[in-house]
N, C-alpha and C. Protein backbone atom coordinates (compact mmCIF):
# COMPACT_ATOMS: atom_id res chain seq x y z
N UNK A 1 64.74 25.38 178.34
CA UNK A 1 64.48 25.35 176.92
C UNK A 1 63.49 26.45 176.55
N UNK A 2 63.71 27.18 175.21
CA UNK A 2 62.90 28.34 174.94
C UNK A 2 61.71 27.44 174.27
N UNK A 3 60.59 28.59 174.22
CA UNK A 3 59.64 28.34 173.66
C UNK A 3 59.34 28.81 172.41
N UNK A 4 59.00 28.48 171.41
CA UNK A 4 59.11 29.40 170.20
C UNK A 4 57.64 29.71 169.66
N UNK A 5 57.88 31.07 169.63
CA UNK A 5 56.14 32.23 169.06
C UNK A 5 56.62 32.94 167.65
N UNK A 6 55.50 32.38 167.12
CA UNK A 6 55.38 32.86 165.27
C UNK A 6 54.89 34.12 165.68
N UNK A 7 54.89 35.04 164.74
CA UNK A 7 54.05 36.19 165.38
C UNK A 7 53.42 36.77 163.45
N UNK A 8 52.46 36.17 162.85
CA UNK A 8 52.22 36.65 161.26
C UNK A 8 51.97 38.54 161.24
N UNK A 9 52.88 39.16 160.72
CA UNK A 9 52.53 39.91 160.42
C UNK A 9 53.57 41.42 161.38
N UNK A 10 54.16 42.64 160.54
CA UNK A 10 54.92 43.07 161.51
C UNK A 10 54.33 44.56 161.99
N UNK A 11 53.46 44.66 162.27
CA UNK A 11 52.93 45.72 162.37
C UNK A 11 53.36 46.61 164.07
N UNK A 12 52.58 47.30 164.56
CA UNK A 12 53.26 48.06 165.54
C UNK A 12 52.80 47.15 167.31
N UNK A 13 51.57 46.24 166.89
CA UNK A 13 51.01 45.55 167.36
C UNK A 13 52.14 44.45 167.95
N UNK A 14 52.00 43.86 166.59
CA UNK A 14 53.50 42.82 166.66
C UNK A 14 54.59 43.18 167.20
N UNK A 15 55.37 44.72 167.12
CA UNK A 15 56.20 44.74 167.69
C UNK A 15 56.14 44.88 169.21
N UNK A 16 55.24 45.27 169.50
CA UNK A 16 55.00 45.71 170.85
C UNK A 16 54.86 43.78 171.71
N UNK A 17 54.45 43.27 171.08
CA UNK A 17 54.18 41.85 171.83
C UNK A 17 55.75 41.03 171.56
N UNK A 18 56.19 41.49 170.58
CA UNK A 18 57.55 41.02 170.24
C UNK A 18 58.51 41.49 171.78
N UNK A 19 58.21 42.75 171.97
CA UNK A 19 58.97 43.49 172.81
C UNK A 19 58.38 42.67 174.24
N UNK A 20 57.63 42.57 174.55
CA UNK A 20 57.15 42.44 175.49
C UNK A 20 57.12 40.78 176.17
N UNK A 21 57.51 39.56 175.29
CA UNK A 21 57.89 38.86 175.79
C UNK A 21 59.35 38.15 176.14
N UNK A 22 59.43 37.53 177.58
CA UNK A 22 60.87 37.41 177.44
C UNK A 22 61.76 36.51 177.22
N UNK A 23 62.64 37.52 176.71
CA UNK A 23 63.76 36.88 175.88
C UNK A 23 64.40 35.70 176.17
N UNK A 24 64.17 35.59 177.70
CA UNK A 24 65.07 34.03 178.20
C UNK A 24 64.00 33.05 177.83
N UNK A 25 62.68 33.23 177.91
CA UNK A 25 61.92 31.95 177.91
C UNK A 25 61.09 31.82 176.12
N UNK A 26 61.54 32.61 175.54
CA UNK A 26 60.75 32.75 174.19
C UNK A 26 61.73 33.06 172.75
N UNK A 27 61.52 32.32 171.88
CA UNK A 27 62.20 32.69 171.04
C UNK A 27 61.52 33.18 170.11
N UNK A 28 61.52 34.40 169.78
CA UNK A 28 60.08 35.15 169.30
C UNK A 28 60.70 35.19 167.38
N UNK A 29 59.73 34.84 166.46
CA UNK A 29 60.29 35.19 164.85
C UNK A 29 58.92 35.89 164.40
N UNK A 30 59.22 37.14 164.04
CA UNK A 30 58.36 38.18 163.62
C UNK A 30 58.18 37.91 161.50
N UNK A 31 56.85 37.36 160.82
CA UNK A 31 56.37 37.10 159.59
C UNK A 31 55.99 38.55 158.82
N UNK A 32 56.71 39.25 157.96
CA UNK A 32 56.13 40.01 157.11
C UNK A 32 56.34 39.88 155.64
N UNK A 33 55.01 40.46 155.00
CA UNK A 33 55.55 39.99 154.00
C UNK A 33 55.67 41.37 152.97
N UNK A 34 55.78 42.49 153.75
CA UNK A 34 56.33 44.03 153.47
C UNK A 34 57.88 43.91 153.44
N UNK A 35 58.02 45.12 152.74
CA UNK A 35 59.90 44.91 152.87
C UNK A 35 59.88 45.74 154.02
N UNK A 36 59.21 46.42 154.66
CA UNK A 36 59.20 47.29 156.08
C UNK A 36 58.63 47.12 156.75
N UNK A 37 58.79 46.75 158.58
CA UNK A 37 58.06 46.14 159.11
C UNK A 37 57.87 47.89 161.02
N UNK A 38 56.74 47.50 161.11
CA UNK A 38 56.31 48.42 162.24
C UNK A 38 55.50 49.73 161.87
N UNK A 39 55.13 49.74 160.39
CA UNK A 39 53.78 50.69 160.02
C UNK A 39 52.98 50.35 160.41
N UNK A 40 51.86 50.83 160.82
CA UNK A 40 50.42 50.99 160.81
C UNK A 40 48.94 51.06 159.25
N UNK A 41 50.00 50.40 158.28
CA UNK A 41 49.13 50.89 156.68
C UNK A 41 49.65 49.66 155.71
């Protein structure tokens, strides 16, 4: 069974931890509230 991680906010930070956990054991949902997510601003 996966585990599920909120992650608030989509910055480059976020994506990198998004990326970085795995996919079989995590069900990762990335929160922005930009219409574009992975800036730094």
């Amino acid at each position: 069974m996966k585990k599920s991680v909120s992650i608030i906010g989509g910055g480059p930070a976020a994506m990198a931890v998004a990326a970085f956990l795995d996919q079989e054991k995590f069900a990762v949902t990335i929160f922005e509230k930009k219409k574009r997510s992975g800036e730094s601003f």
